[in-house]
Structure formats: structure tokens, C-alpha cells
PDB file of N, CA and C in Angstrom:
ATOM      1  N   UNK A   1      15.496  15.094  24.665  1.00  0.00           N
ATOM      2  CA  UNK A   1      14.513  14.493  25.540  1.00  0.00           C
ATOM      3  C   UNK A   1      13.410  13.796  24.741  1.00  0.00           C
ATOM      4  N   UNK A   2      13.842  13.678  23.488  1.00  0.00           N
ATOM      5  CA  UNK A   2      12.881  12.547  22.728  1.00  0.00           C
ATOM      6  C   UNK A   2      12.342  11.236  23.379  1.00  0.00           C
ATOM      7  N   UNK A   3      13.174  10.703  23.876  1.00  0.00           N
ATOM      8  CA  UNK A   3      13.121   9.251  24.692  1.00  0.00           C
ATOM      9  C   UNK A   3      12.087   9.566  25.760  1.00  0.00           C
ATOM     10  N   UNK A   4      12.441  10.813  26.565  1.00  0.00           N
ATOM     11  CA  UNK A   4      11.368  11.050  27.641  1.00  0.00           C
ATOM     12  C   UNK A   4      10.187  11.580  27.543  1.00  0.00           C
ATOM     13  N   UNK A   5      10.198  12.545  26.486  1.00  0.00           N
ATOM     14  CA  UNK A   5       8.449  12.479  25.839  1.00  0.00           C
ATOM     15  C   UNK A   5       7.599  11.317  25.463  1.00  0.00           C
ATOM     16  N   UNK A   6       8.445  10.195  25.380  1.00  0.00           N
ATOM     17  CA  UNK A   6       8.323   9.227  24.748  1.00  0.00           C
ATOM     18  C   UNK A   6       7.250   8.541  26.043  1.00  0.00           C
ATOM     19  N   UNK A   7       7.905   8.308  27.038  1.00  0.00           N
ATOM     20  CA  UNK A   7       8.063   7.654  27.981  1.00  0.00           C
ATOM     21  C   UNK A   7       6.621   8.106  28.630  1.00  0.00           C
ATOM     22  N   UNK A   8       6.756   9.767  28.966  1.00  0.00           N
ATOM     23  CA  UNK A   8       5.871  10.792  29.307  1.00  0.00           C
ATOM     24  C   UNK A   8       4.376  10.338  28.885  1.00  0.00           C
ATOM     25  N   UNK A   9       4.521  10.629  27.193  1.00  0.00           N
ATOM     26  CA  UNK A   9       3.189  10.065  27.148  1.00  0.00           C
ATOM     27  C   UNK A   9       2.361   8.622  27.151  1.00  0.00           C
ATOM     28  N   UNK A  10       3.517   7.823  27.003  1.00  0.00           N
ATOM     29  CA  UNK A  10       2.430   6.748  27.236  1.00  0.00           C
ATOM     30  C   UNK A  10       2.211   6.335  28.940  1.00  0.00           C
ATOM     31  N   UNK A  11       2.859   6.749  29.794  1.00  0.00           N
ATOM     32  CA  UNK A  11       3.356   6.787  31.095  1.00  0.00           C
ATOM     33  C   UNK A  11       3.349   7.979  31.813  1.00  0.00           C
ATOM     34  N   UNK A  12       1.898   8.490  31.839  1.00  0.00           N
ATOM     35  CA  UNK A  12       1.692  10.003  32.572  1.00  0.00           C
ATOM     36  C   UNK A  12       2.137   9.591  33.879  1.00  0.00           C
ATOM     37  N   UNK A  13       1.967   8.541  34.501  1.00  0.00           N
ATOM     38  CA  UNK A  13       2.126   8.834  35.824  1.00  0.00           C
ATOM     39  C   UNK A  13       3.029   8.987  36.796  1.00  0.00           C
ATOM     40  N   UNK A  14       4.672   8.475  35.460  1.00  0.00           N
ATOM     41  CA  UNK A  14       5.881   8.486  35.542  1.00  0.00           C
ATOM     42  C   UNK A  14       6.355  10.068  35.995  1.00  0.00           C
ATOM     43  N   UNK A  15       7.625   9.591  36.915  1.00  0.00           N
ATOM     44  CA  UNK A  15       8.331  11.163  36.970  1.00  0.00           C
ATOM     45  C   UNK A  15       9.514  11.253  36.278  1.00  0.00           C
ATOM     46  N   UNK A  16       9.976  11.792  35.712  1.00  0.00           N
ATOM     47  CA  UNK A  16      11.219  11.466  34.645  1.00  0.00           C
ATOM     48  C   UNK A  16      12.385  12.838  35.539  1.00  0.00           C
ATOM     49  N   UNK A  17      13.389  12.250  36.014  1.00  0.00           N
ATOM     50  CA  UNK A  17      14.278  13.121  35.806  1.00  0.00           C
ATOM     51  C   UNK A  17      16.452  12.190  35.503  1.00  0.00           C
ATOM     52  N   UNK A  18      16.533  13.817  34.882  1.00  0.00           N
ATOM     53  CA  UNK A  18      17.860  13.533  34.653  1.00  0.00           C
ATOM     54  C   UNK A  18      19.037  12.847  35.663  1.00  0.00           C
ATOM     55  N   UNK A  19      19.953  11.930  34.963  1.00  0.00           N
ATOM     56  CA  UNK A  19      20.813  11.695  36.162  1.00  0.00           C
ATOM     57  C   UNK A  19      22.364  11.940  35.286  1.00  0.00           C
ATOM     58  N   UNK A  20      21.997  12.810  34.655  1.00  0.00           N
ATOM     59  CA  UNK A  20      23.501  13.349  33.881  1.00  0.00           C
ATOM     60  C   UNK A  20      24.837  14.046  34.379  1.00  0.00           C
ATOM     61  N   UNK A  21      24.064  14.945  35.668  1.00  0.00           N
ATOM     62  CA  UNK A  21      25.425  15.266  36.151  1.00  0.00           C
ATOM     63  C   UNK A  21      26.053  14.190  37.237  1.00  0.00           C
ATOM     64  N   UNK A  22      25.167  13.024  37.411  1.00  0.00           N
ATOM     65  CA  UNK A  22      25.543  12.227  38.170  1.00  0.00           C
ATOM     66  C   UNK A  22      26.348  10.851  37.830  1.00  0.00           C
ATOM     67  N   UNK A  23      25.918  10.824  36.507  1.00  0.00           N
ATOM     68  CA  UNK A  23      27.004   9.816  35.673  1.00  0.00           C
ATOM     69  C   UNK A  23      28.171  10.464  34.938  1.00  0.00           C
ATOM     70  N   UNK A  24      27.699  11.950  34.692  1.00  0.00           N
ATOM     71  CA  UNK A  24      28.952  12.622  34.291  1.00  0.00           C
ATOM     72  C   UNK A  24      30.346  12.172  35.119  1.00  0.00           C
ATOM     73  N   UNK A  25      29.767  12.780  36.487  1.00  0.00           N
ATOM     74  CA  UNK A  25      30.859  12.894  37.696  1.00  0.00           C
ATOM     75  C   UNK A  25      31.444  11.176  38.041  1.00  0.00           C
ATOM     76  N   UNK A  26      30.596  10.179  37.582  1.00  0.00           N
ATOM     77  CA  UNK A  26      31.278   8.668  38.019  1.00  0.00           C
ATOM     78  C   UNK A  26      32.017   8.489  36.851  1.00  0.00           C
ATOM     79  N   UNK A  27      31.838   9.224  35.461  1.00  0.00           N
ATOM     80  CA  UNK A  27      32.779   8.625  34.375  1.00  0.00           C
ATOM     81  C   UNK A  27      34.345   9.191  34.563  1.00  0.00           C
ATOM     82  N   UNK A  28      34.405  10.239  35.555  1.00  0.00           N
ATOM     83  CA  UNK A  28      35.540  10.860  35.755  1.00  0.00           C
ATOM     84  C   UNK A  28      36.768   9.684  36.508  1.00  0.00           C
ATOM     85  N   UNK A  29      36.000   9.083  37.188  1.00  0.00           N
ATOM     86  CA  UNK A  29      36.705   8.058  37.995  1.00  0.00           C
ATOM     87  C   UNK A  29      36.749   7.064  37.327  1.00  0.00           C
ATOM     88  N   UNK A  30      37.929   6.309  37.406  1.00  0.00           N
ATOM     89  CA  UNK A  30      38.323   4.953  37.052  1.00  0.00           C
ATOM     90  C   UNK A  30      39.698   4.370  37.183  1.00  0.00           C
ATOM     91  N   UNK A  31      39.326   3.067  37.325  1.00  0.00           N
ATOM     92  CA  UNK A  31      39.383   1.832  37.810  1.00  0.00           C
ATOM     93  C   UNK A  31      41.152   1.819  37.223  1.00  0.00           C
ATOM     94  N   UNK A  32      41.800   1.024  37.795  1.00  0.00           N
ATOM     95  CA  UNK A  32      43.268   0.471  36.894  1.00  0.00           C
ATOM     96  C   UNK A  32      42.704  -0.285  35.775  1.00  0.00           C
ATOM     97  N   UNK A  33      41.853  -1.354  35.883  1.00  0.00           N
ATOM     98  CA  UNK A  33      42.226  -1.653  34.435  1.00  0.00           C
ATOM     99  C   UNK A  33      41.014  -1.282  33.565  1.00  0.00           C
ATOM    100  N   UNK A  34      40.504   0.234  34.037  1.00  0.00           N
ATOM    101  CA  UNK A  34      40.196   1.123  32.677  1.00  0.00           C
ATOM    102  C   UNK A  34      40.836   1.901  32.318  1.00  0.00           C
ATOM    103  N   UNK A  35      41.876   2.114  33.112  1.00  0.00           N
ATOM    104  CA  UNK A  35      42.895   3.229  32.805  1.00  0.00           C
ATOM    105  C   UNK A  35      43.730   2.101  31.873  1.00  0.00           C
ATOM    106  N   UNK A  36      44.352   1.504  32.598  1.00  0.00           N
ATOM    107  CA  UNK A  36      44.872   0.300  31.469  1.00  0.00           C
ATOM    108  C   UNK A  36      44.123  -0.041  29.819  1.00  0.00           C
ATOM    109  N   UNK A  37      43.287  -0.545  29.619  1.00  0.00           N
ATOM    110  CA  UNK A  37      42.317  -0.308  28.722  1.00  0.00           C
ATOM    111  C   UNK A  37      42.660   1.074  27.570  1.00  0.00           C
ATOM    112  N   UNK A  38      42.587   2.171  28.449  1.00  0.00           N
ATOM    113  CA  UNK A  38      42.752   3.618  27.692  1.00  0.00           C
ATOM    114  C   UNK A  38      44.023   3.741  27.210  1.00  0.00           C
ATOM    115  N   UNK A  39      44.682   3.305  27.618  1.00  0.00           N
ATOM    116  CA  UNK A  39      46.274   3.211  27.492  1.00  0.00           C
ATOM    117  C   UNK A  39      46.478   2.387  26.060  1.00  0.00           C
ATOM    118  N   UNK A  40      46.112   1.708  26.030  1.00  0.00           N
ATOM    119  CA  UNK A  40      46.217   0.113  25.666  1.00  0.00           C
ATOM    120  C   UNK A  40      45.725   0.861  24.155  1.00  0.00           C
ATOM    121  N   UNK A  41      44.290   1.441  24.070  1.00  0.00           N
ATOM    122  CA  UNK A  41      43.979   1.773  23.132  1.00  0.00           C
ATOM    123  C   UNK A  41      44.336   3.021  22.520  1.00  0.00           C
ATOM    124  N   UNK A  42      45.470   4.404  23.206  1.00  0.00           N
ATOM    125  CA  UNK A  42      45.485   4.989  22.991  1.00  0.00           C
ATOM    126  C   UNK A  42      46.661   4.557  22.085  1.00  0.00           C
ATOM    127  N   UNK A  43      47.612   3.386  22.512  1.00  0.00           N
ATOM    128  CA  UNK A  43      48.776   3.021  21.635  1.00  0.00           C
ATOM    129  C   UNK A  43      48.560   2.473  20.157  1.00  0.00           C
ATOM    130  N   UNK A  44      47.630   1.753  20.352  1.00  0.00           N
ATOM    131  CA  UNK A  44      47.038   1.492  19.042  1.00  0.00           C
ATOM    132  C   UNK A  44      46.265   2.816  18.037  1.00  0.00           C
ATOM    133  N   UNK A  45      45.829   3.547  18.583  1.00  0.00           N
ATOM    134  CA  UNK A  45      44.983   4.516  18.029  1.00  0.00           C
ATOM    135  C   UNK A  45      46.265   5.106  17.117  1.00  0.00           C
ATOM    136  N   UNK A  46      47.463   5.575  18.173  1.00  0.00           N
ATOM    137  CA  UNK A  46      48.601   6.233  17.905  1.00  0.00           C
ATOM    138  C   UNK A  46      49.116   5.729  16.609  1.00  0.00           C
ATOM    139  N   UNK A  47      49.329   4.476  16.497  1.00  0.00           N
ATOM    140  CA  UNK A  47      49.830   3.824  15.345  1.00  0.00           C
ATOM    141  C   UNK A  47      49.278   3.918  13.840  1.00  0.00           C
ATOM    142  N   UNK A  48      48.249   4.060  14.374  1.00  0.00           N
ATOM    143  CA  UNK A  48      47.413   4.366  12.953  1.00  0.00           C
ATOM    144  C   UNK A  48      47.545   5.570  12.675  1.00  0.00           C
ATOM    145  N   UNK A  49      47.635   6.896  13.395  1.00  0.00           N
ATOM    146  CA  UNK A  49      47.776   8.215  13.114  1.00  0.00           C
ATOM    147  C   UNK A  49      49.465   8.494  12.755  1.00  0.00           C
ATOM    148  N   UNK A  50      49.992   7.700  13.259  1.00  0.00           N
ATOM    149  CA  UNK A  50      51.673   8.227  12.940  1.00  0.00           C
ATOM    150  C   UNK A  50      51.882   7.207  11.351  1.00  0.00           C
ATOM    151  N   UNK A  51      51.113   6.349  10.684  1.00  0.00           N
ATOM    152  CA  UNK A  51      50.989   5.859   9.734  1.00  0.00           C
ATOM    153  C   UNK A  51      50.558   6.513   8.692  1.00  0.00           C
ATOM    154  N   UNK A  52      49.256   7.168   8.993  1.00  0.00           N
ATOM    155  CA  UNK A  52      48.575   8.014   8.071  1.00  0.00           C
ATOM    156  C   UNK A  52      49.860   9.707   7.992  1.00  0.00           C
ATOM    157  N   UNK A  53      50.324   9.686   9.123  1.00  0.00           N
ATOM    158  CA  UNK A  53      51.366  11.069   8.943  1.00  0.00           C
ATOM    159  C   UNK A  53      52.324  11.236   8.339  1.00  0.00           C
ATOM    160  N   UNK A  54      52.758   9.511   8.124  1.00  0.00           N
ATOM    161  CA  UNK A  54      53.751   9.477   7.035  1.00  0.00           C
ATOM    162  C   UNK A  54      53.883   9.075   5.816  1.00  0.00           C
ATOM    163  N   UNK A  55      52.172   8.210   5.643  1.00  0.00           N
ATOM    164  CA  UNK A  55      51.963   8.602   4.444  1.00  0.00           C
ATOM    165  C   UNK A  55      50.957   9.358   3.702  1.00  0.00           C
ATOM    166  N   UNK A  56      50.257   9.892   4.276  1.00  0.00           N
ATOM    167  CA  UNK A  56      49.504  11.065   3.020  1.00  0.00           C
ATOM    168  C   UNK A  56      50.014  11.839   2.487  1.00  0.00           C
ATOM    169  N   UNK A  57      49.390  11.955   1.242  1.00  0.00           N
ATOM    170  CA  UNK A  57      50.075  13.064   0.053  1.00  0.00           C
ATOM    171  C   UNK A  57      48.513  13.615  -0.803  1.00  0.00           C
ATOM    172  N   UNK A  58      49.160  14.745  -1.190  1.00  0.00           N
ATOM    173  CA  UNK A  58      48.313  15.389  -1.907  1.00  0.00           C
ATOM    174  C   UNK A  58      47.232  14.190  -3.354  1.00  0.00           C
ATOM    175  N   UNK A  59      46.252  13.999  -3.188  1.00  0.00           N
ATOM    176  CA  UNK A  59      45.245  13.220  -4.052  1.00  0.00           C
ATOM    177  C   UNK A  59      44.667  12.288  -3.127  1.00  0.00           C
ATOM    178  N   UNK A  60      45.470  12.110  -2.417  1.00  0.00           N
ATOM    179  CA  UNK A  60      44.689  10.499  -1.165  1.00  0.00           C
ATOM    180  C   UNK A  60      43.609  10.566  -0.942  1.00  0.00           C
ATOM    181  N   UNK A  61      42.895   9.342  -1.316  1.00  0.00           N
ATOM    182  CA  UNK A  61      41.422   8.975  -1.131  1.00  0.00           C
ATOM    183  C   UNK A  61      41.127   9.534   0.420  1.00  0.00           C
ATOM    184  N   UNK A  62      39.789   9.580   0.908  1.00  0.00           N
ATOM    185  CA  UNK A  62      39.655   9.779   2.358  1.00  0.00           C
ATOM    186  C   UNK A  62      39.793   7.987   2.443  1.00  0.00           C
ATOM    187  N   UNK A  63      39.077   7.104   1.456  1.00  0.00           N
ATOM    188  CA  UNK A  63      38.755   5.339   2.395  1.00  0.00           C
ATOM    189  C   UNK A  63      40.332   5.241   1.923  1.00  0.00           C
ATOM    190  N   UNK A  64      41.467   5.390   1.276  1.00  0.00           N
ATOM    191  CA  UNK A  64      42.977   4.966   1.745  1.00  0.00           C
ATOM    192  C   UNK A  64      43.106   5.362   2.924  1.00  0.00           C
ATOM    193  N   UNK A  65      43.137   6.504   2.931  1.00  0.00           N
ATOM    194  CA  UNK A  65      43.573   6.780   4.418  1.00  0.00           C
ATOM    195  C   UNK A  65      42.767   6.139   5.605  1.00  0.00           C
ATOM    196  N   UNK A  66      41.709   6.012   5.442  1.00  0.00           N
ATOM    197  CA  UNK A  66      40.652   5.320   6.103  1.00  0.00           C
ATOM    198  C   UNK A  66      41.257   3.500   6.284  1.00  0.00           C
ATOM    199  N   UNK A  67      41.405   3.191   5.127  1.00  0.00           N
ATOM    200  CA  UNK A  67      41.991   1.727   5.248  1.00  0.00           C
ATOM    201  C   UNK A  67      43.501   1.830   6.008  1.00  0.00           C
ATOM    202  N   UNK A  68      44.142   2.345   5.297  1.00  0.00           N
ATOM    203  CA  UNK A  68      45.148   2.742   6.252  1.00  0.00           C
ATOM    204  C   UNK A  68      45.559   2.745   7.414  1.00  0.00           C
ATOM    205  N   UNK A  69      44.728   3.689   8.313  1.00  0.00           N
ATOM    206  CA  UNK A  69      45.046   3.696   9.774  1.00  0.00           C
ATOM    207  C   UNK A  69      44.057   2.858  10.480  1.00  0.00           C
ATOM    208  N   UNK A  70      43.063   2.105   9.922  1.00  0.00           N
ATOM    209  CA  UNK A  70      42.500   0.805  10.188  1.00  0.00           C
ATOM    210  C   UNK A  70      43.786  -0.483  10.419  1.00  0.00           C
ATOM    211  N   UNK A  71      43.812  -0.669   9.171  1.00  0.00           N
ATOM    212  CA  UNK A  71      45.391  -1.673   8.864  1.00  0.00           C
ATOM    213  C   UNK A  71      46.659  -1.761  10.621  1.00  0.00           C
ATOM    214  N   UNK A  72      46.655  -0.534  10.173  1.00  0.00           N
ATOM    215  CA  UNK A  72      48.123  -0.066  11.201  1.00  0.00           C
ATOM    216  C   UNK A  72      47.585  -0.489  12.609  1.00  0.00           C
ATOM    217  N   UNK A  73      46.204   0.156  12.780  1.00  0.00           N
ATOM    218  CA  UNK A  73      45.744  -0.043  14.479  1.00  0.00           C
ATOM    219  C   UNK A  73      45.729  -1.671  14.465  1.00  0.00           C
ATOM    220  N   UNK A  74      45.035  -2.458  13.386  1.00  0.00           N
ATOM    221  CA  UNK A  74      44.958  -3.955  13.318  1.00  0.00           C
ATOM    222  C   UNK A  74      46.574  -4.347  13.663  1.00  0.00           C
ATOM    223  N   UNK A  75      47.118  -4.052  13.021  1.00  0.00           N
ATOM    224  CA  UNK A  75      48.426  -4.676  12.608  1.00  0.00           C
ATOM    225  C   UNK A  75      49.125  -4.525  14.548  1.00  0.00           C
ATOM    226  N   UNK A  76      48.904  -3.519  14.902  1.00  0.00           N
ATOM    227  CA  UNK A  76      50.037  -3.091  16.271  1.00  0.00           C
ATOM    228  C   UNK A  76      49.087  -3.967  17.561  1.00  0.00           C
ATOM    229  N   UNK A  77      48.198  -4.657  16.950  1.00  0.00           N
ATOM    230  CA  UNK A  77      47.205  -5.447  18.507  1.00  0.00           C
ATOM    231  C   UNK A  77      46.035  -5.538  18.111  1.00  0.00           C
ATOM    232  N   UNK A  78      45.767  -4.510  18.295  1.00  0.00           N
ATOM    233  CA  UNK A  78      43.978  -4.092  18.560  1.00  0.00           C
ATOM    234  C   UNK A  78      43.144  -4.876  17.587  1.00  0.00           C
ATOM    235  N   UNK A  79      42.239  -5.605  18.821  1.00  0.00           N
ATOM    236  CA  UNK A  79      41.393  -6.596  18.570  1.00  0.00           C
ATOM    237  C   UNK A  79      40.296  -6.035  17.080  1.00  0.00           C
ATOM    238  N   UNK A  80      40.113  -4.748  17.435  1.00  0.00           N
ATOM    239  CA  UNK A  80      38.739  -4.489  16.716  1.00  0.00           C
ATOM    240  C   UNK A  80      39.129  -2.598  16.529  1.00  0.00           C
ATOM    241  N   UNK A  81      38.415  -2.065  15.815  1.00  0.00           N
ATOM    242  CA  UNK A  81      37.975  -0.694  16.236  1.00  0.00           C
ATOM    243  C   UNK A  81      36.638  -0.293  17.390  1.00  0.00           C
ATOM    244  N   UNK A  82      36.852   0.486  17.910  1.00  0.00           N
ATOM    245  CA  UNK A  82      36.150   1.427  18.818  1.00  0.00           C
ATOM    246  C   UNK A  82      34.614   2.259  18.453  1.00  0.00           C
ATOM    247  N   UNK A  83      34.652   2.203  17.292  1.00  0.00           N
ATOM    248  CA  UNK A  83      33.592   2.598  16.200  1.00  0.00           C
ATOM    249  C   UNK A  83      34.296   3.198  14.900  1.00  0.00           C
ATOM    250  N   UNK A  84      33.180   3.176  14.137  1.00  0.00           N
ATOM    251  CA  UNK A  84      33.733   2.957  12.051  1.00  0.00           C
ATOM    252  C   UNK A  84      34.644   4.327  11.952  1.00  0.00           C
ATOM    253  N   UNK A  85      35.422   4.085  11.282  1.00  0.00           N
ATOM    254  CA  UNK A  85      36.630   5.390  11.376  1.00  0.00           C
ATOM    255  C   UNK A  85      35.785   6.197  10.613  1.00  0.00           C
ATOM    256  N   UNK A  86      35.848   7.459  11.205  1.00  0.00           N
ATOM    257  CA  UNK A  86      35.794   8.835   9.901  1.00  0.00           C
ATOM    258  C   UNK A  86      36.559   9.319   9.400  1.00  0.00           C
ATOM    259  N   UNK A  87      36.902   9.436   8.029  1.00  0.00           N
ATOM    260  CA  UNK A  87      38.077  10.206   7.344  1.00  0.00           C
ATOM    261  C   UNK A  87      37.111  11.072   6.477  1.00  0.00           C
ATOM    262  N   UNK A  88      37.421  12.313   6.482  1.00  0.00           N
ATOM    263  CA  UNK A  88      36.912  13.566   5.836  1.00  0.00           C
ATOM    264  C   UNK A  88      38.065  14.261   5.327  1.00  0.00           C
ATOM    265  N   UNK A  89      38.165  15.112   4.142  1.00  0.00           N
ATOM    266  CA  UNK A  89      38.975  15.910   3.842  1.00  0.00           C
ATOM    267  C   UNK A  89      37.958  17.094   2.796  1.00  0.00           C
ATOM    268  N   UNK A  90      38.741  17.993   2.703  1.00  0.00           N
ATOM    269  CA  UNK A  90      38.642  19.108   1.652  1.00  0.00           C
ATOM    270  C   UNK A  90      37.575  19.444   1.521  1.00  0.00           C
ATOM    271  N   UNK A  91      36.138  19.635   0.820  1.00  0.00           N
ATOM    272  CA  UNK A  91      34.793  19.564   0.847  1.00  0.00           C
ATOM    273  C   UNK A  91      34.098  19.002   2.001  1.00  0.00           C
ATOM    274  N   UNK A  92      34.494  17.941   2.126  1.00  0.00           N
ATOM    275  CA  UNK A  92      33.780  17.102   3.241  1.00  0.00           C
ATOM    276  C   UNK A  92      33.886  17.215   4.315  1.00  0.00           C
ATOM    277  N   UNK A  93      35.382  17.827   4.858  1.00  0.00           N
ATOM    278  CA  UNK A  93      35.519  17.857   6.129  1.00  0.00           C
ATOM    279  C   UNK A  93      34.531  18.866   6.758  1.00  0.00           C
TER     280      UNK A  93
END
């Protein structure tokens, strides 16, 4: 509630309340072509993970693998990524 303290004090006269369980409950629903969409991206996502499954081996960088299932999702469609991949292993994960 950083944002709304925020808000709070320069704006005492404001009433602040939550509408979380109310956008919760509309993200549940959707549309054909967000379901389409999810689909769309889950095939691509897939490609990159069944890439990285067949090739990692013991020493692999986390950014190979990282470039990697970047590459593969590029390569099978997908316009862009969804946000910056995380690859973690061993220590890091």
C-alpha cells in the first residue's frame, strides 16, 4: 500500500479502497481470443522448454540456456517475449 499512502497524504480528503477481489474475479473470465492468445503463447513458451530439455548438460551457462529458449520461442513464431527470461541454477536458483 505504498502507492496509497502515497496518495493518502498528499490527498487527505481521498477515500482509498481496494478493488482486488474484484479484478481478481474478472481476470478469471475470458474472451476467445484471450484464450486464443494463451494458447498461442503457451506453444511457443513450450518450444523453448522442450529445447532447453534436450539440450542442457552438466556446465551450461544460465545466459546459454537463457539464449537458448529465447532463440527456440523466436524461431517457432513468437513475435517478442512476455518479459526478460530468468534462468537461475545451482547457487542462484
Amino acid at each position: 500500500m505504498v502507492f496509497a499512502d502515497k496518495v493518502k497524504s498528499k490527498y487527505a480528503f481521498m477515500q482509498i479502497k481496494t478493488m482486488q477481489k474484484q479484478i481478481s474475479e474478472l481476470r478469471v473470465i475470458k474472451k476467445e481470443d484471450e484464450i486464443q492468445a494463451l494458447k498461442e503463447a503457451n506453444k511457443h513458451t513450450r518450444a523453448g522448454f522442450e529445447a532447453i530439455l534436450k539440450e542442457i548438460k552438466p556446465g551450461m551457462k544460465e545466459y546459454e540456456m537463457s539464449a537458448l529458449f529465447e532463440y527456440k520461442v523466436k524461431c517457432s513464431g513468437a513475435k517478442g517475449l512476455g518479459f526478460p527470461t530468468i534462468a537461475a541454477s545451482g547457487g542462484n536458483a
